[in-house]
PDB file of N, CA and C in Angstrom:
ATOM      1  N   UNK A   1     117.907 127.083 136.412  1.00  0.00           N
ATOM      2  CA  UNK A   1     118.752 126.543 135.363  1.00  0.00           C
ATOM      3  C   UNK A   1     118.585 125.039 135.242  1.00  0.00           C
ATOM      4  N   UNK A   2     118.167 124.072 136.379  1.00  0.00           N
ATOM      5  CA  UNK A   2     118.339 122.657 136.605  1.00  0.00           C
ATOM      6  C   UNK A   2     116.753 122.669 135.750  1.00  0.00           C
ATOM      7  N   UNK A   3     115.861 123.261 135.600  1.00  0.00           N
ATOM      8  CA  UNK A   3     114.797 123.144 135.002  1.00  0.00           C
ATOM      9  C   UNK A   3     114.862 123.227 133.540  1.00  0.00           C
ATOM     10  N   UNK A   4     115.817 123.836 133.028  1.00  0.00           N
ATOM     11  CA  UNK A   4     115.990 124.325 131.597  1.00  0.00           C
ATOM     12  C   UNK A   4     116.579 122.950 130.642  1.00  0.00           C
ATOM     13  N   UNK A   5     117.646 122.576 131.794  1.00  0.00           N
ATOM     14  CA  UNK A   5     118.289 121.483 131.102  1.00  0.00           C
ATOM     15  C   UNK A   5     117.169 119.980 131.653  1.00  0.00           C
ATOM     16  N   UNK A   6     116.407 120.008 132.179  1.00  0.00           N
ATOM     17  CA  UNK A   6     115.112 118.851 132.250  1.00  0.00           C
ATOM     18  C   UNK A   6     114.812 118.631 131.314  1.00  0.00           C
ATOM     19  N   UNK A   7     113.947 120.086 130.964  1.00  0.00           N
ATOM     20  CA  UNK A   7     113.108 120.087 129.973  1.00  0.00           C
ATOM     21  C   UNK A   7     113.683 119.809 128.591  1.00  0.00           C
ATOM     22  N   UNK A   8     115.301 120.423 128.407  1.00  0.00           N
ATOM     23  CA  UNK A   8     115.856 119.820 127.299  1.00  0.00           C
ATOM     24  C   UNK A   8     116.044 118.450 126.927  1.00  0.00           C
ATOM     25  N   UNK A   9     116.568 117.690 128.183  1.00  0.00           N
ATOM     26  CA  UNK A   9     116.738 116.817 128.061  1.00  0.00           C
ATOM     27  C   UNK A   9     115.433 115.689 127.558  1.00  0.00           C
ATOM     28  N   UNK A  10     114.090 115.948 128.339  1.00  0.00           N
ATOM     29  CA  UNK A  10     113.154 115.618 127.859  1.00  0.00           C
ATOM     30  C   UNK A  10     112.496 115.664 126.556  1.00  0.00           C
ATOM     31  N   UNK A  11     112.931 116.436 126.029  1.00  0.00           N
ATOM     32  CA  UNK A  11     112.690 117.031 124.687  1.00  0.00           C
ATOM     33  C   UNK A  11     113.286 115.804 123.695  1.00  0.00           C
ATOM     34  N   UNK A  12     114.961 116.002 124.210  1.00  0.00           N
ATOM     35  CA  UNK A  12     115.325 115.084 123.223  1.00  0.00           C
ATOM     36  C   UNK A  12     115.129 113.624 123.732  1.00  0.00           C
ATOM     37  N   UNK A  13     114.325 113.544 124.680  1.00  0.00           N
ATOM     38  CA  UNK A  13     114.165 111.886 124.791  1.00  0.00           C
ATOM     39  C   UNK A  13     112.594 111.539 124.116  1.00  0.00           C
ATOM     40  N   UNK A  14     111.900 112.903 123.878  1.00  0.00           N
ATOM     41  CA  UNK A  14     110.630 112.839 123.163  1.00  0.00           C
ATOM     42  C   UNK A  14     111.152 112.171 122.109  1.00  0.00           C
ATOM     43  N   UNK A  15     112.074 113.197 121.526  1.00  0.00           N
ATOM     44  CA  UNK A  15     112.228 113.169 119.934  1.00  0.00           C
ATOM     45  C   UNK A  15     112.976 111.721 119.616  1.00  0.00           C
ATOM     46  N   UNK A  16     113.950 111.531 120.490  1.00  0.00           N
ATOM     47  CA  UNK A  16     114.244 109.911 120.048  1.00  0.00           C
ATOM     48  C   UNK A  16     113.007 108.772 120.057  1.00  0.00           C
ATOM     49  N   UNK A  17     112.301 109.115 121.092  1.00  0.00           N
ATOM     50  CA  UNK A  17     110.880 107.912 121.576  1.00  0.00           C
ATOM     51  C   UNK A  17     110.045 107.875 120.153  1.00  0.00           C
ATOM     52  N   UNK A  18     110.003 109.123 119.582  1.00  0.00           N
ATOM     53  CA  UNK A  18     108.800 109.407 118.255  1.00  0.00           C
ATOM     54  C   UNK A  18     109.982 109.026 116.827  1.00  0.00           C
ATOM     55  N   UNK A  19     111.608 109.292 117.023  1.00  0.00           N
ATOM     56  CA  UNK A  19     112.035 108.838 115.781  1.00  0.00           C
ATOM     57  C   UNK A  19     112.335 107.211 115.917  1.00  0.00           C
ATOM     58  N   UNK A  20     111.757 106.802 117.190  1.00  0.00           N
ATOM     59  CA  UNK A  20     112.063 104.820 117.343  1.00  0.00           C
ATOM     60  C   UNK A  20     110.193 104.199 117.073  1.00  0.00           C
ATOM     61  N   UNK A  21     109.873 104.920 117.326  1.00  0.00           N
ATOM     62  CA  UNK A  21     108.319 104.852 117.057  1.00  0.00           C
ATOM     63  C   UNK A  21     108.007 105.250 115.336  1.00  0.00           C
ATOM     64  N   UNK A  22     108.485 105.515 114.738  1.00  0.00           N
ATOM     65  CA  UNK A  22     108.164 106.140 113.212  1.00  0.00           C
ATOM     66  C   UNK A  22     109.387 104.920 112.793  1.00  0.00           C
ATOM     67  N   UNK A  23     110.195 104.166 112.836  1.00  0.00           N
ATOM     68  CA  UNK A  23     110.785 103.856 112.127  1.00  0.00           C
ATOM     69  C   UNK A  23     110.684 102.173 112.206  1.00  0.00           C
ATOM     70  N   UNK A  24     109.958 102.138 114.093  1.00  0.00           N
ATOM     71  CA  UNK A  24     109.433 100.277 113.679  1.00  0.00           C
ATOM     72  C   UNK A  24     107.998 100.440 113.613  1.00  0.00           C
ATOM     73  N   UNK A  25     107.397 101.213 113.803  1.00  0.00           N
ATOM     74  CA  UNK A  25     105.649 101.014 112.851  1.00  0.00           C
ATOM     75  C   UNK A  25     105.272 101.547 112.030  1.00  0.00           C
ATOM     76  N   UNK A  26     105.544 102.919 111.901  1.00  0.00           N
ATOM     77  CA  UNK A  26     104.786 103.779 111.092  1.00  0.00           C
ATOM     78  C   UNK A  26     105.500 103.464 109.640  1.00  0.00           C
ATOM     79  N   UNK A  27     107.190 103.712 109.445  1.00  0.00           N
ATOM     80  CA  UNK A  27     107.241 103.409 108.596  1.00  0.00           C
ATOM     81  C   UNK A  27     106.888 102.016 107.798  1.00  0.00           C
ATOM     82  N   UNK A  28     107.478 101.314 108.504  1.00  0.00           N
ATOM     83  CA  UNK A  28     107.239  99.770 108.039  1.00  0.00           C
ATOM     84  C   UNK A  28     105.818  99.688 106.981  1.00  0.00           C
ATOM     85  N   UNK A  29     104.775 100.085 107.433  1.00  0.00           N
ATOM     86  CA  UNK A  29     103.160 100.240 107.970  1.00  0.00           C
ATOM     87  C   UNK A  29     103.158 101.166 106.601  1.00  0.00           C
ATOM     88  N   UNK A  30     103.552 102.022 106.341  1.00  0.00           N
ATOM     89  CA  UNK A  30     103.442 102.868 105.095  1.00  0.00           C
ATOM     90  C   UNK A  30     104.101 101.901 103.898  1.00  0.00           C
ATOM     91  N   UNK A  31     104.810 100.954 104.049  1.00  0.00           N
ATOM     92  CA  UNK A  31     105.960 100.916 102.789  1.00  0.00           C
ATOM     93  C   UNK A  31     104.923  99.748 102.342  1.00  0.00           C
ATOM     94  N   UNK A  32     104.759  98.928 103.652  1.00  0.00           N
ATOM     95  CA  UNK A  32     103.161  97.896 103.719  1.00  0.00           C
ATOM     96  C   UNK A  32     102.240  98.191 102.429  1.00  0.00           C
ATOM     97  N   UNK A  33     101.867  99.474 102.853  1.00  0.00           N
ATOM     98  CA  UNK A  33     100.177  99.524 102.329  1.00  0.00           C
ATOM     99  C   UNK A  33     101.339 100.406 101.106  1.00  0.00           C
ATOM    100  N   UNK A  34     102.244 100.983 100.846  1.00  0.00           N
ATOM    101  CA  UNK A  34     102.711 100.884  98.964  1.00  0.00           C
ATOM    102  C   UNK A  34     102.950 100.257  98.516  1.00  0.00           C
ATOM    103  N   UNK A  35     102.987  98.980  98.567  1.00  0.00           N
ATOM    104  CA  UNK A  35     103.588  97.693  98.112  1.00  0.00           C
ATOM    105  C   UNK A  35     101.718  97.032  97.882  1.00  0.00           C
ATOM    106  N   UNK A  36     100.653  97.109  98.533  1.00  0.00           N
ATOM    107  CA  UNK A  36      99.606  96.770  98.262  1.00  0.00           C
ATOM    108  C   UNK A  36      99.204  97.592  97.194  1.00  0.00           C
ATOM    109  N   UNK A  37      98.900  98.712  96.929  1.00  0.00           N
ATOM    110  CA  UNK A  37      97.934 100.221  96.442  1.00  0.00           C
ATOM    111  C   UNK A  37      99.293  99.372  95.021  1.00  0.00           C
ATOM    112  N   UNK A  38     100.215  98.907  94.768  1.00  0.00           N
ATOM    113  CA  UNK A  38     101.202  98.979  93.924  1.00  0.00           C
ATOM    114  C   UNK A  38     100.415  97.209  93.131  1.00  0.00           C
ATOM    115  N   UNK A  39     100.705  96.665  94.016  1.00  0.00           N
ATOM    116  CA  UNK A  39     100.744  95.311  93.338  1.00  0.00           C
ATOM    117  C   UNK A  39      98.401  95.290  92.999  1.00  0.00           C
ATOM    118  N   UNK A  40      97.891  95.973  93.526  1.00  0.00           N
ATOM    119  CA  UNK A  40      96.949  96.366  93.089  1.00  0.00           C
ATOM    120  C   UNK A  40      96.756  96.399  91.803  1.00  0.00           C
ATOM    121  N   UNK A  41      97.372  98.401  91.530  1.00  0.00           N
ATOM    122  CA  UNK A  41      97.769  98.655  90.312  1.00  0.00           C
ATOM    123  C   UNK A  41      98.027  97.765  88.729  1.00  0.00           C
ATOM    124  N   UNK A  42      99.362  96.676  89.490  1.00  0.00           N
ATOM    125  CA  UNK A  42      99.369  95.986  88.684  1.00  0.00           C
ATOM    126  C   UNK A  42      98.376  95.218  87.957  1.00  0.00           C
ATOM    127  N   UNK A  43      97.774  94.493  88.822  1.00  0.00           N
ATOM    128  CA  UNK A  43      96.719  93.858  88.506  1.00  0.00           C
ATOM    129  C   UNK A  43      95.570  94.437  87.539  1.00  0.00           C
ATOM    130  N   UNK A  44      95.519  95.157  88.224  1.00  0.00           N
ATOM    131  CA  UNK A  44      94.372  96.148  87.215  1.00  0.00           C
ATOM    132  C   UNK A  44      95.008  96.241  86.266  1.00  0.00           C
ATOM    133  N   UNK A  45      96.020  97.255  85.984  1.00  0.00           N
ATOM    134  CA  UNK A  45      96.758  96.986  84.193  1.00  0.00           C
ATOM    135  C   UNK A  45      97.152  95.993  83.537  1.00  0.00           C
ATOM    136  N   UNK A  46      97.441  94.997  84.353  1.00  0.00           N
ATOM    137  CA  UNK A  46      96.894  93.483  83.501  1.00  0.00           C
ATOM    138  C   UNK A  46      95.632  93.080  82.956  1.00  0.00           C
ATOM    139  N   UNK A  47      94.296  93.758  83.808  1.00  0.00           N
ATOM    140  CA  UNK A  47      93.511  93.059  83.236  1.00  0.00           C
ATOM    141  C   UNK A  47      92.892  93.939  82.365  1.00  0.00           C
ATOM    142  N   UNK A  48      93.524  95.419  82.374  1.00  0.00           N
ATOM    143  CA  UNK A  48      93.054  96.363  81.247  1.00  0.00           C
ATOM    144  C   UNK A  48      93.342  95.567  80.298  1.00  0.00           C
ATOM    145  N   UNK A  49      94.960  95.243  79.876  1.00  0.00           N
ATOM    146  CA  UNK A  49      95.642  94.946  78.645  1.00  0.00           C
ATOM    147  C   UNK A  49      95.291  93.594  78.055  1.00  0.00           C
ATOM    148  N   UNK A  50      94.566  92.964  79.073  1.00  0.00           N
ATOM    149  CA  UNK A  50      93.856  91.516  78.829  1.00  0.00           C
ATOM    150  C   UNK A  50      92.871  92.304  78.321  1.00  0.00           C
ATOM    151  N   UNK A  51      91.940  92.675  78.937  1.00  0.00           N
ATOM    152  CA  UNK A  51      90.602  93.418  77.897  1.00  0.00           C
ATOM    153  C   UNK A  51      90.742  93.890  76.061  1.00  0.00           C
ATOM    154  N   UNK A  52      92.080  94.921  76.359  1.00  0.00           N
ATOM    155  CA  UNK A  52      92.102  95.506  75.327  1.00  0.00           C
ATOM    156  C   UNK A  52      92.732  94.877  74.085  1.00  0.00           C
ATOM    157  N   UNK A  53      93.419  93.781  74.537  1.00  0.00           N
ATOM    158  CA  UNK A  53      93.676  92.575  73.352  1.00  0.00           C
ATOM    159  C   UNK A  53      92.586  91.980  73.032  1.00  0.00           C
ATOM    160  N   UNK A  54      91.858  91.316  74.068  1.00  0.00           N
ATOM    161  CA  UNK A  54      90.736  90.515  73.638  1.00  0.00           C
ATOM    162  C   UNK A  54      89.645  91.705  72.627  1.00  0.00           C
ATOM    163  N   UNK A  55      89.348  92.930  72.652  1.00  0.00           N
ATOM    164  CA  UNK A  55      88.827  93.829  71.965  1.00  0.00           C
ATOM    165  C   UNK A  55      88.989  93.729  70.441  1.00  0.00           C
ATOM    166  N   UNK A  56      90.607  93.814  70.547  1.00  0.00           N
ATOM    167  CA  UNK A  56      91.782  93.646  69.239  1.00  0.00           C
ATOM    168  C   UNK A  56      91.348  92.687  68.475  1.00  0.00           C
ATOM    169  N   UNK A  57      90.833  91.856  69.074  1.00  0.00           N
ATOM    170  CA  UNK A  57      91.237  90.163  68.259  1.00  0.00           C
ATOM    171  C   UNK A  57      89.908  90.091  68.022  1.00  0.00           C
ATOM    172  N   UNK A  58      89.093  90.435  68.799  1.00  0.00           N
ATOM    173  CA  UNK A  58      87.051  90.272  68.330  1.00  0.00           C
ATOM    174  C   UNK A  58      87.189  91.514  67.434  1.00  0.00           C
ATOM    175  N   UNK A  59      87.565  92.770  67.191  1.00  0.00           N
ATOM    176  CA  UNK A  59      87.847  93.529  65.779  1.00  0.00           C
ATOM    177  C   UNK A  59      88.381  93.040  64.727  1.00  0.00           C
ATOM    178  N   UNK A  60      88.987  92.455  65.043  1.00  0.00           N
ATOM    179  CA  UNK A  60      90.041  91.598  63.664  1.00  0.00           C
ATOM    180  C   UNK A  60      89.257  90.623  62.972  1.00  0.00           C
ATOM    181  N   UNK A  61      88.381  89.732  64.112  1.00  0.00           N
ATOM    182  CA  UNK A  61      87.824  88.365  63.482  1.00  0.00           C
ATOM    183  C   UNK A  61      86.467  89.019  62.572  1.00  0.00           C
ATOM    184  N   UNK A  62      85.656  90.049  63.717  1.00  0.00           N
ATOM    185  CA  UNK A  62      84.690  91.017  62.798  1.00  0.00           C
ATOM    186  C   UNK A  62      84.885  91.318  61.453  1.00  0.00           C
ATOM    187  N   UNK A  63      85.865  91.940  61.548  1.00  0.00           N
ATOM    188  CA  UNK A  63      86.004  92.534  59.910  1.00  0.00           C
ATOM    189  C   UNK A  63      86.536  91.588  58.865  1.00  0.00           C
ATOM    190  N   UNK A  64      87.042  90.424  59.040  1.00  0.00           N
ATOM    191  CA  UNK A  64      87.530  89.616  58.713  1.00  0.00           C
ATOM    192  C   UNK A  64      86.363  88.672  57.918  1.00  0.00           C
ATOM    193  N   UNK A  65      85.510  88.092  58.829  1.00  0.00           N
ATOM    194  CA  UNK A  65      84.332  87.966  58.640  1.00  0.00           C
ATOM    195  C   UNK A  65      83.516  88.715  57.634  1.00  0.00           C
ATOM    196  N   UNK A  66      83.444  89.827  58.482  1.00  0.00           N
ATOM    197  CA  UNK A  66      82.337  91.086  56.997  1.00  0.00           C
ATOM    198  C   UNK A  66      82.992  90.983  55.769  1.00  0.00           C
ATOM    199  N   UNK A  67      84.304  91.141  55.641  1.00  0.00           N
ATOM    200  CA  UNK A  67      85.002  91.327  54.603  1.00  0.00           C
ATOM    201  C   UNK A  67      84.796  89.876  53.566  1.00  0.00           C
ATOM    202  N   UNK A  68      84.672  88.644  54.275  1.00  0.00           N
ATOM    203  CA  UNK A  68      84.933  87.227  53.445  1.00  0.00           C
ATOM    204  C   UNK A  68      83.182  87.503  53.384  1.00  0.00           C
ATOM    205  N   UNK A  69      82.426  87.411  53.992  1.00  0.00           N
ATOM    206  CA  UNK A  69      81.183  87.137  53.543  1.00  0.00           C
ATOM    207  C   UNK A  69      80.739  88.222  53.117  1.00  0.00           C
ATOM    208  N   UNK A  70      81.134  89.509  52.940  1.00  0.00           N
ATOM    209  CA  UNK A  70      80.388  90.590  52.618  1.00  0.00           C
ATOM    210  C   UNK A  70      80.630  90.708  51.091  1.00  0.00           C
TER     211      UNK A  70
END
C-alpha cells in the first residue's frame, strides 16, 4: 500500500514539475514566436498594399497618358 501512495504522489509531483515547466518556457516561447510569424504577416501585407497602390497609380497615369496623346 506504502508503494501505491509513492507512486501517486510522484505522479502528481511529475505533473506539477511539467505544468511549472510549460508555463515559464514553453508557453512564454510559443506566444514569442506568435507575436513574430504575426508582426511578420504584417509586414508583408503592407508591402502587398504598397505594391498594389503603386500598380493603381502606374494604371491611372498609363491610360491617362494613352487617352491625352492617343
Amino acid at each position: 500500500m506504502d508503494n501505491d501512495i509513492i507512486k501517486t504522489v510522484l505522479v502528481y509531483i511529475g505533473i506539477i514539475i511539467l505544468v511549472i515547466i510549460a508555463f515559464k518556457f514553453i508557453l512564454p516561447m510559443l506566444l514569442s514566436l506568435m507575436g513574430f510569424i504575426i508582426i511578420l504577416l504584417m509586414k508583408i501585407l503592407m508591402w502587398v498594399a504598397i505594391i498594389y497602390v503603386l500598380y493603381l497609380l502606374v494604371k491611372y497615369l498609363y491610360e491617362n497618358f494613352n487617352k491625352n496623346n492617343g
